[in-house]
C-alpha atoms as a PDB file:
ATOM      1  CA  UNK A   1     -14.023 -12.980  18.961  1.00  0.00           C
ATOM      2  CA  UNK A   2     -11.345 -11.441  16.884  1.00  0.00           C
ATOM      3  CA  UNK A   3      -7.645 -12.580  15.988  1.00  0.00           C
ATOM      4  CA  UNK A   4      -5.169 -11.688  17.787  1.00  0.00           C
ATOM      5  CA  UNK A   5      -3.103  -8.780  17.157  1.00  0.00           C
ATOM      6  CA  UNK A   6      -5.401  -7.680  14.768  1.00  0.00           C
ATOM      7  CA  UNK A   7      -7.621  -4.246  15.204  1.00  0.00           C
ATOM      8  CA  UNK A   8     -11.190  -4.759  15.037  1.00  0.00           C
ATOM      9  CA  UNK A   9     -12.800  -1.642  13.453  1.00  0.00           C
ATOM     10  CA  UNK A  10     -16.689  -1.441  12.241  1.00  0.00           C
ATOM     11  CA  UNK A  11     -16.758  -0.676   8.875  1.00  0.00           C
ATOM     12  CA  UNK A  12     -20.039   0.604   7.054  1.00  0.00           C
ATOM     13  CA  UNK A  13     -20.916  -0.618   3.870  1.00  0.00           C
ATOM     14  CA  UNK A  14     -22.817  -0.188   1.146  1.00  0.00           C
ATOM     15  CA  UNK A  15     -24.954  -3.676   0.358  1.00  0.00           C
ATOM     16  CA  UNK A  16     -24.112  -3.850  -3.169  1.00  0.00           C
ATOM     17  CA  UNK A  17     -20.293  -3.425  -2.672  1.00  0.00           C
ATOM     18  CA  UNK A  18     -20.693  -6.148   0.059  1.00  0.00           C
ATOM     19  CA  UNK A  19     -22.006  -8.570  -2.453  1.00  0.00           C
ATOM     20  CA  UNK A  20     -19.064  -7.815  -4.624  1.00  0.00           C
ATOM     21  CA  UNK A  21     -16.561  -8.541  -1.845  1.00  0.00           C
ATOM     22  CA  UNK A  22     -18.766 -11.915  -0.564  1.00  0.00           C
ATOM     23  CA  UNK A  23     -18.477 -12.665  -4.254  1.00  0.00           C
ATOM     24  CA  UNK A  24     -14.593 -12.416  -4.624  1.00  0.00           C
ATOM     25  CA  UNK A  25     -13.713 -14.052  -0.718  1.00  0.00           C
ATOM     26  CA  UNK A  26     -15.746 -16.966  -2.032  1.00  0.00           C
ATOM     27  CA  UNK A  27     -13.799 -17.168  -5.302  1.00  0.00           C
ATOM     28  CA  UNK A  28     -10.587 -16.708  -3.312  1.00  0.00           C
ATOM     29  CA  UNK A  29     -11.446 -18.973  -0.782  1.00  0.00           C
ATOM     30  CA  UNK A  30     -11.199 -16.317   1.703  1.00  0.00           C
ATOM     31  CA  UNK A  31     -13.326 -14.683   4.491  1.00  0.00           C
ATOM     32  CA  UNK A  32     -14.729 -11.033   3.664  1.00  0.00           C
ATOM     33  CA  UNK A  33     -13.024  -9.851   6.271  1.00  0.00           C
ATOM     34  CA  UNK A  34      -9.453 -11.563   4.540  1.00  0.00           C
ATOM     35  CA  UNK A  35     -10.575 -10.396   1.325  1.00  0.00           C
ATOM     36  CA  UNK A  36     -10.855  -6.604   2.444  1.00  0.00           C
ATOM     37  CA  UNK A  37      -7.551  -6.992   3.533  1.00  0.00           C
ATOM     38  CA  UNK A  38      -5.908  -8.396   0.816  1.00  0.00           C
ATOM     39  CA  UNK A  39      -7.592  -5.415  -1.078  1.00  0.00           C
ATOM     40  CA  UNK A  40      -6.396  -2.953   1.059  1.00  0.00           C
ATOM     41  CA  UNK A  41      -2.806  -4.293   0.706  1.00  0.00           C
ATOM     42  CA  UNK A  42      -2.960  -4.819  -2.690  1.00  0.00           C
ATOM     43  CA  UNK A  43      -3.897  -0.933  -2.935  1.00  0.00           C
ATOM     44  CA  UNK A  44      -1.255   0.323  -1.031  1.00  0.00           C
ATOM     45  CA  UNK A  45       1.226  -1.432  -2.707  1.00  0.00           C
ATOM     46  CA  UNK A  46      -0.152  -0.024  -6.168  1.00  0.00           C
ATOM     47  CA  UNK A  47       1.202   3.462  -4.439  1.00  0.00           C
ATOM     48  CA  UNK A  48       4.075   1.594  -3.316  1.00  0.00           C
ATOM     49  CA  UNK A  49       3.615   1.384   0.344  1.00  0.00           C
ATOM     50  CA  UNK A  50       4.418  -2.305   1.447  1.00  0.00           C
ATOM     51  CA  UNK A  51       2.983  -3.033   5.044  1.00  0.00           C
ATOM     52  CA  UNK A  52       4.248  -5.706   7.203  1.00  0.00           C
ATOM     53  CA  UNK A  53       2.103  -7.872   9.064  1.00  0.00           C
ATOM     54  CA  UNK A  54       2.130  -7.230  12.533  1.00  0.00           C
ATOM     55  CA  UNK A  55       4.222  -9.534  14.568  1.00  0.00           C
ATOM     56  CA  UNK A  56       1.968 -12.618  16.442  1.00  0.00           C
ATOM     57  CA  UNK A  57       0.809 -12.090  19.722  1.00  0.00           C
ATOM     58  CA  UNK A  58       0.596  -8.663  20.456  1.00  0.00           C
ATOM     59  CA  UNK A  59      -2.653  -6.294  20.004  1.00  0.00           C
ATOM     60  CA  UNK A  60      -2.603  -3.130  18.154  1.00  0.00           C
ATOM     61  CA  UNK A  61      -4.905  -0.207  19.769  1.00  0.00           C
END
């Protein structure tokens, strides 16, 4: 079951990249699933876009 207010999305992945990201959640202490996020943020603010969580209990479609 997923979080709430969080937008589940199947992602396709190559195995070896997978590893890489299993690898770095461990390290972190995080799940994969955290750690793609935390990438993903951590990009966008490298182009300077800063992204607010979304506010608890509502889904986003």
């Amino acid at each position: 079951m997923g979080s709430p207010g969080k937008k589940a999305y199947p992602l396709r992945i190559d195995p070896a990249l997978w590893a890489e990201l299993q690898r770095l959640a461990a390290n972190d202490l995080r799940s994969v699933n955290a750690e793609i996020e935390f990438l993903l943020r951590e990009a966008l603010a490298r182009r300077g876009i800063k992204v607010q969580p979304a506010p608890p209990g509502g889904d986003e479609d």
